[in-house]
Protein backbone atom coordinates (compact mmCIF):
# COMPACT_ATOMS: atom_id res chain seq x y z
CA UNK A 1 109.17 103.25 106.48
CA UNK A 2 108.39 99.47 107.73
CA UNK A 3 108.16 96.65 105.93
CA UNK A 4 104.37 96.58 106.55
CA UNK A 5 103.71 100.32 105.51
CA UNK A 6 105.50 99.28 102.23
CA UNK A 7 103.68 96.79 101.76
CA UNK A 8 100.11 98.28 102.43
CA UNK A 9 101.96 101.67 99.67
CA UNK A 10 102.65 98.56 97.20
CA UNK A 11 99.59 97.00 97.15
CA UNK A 12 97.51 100.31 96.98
CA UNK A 13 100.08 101.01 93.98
CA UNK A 14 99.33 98.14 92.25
CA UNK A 15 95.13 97.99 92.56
CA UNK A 16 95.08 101.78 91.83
CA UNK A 17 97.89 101.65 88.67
CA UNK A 18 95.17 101.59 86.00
CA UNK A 19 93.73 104.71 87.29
CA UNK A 20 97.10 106.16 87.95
CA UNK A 21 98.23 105.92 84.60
CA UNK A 22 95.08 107.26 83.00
CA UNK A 23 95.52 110.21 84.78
CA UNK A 24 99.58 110.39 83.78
CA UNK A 25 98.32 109.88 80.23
CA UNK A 26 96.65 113.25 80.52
CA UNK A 27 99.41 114.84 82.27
CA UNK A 28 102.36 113.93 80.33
CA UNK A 29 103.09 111.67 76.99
CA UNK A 30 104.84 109.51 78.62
CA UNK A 31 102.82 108.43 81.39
CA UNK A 32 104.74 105.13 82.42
CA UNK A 33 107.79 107.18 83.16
CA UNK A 34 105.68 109.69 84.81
CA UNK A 35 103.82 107.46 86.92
CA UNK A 36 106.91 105.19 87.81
CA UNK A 37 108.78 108.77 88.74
CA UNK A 38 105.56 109.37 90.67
CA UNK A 39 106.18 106.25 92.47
CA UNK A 40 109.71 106.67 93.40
CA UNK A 41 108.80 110.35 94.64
CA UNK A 42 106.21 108.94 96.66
CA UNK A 43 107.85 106.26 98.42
CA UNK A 44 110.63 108.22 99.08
CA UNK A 45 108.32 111.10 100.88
CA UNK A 46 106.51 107.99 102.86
CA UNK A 47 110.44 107.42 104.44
CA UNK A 48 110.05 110.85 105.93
CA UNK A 49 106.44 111.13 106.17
CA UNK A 50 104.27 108.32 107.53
CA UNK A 51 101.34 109.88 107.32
CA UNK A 52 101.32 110.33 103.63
CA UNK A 53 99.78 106.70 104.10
CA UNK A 54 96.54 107.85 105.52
CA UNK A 55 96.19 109.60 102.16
CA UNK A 56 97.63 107.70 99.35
CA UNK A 57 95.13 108.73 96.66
CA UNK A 58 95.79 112.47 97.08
CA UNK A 59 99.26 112.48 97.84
CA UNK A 60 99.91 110.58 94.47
CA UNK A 61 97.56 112.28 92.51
CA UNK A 62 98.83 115.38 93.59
CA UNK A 63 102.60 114.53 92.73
CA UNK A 64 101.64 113.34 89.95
CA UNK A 65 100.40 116.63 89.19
CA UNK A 66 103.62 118.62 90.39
CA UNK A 67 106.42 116.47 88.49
CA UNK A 68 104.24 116.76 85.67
CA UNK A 69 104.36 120.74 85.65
CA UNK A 70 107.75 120.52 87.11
CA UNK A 71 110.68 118.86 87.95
CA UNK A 72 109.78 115.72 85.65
CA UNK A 73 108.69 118.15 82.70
CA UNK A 74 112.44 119.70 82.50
CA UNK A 75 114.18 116.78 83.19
CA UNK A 76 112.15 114.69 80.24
CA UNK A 77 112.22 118.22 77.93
CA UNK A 78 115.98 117.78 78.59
CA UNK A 79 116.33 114.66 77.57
CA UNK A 80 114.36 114.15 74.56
CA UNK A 81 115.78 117.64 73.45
């Protein structure tokens, strides 16, 4: 990903966090780690996927969804177990 593509993912990030983490809140009790997991998932995808960026909402929402019900669920299950 190039510097300006991070940029533009940053910025959306940041004007969209309030409704980001209202939607984490319902997902998960601990919505900041969700949505900062979310985050680091997402960016990571945008290295090997561009055109995640002509998406953003979607392709957030939906990981939020999916490391909510998944992958986040076990590893924050495990941890506070």
């Amino acid at each position: 990903m190039n510097s300006e593509a991070r940029r533009d993912f940053d910025r959306w990030f940041e004007e969209h966090y309030e409704e980001l983490l209202r939607t984490a809140k319902a997902l998960h009790p601990d919505a900041y780690d969700l949505i900062h997991e979310t985050y680091l998932a997402v960016h990571r995808a945008l290295k090997r996927n561009p055109r995640i960026a002509d998406n953003f909402g979607g392709y957030i929402n939906t990981a939020l969804w999916k490391l909510s019900q998944g992958d986040f669920r076990k590893l924050y299950a495990r941890g506070n177990a």
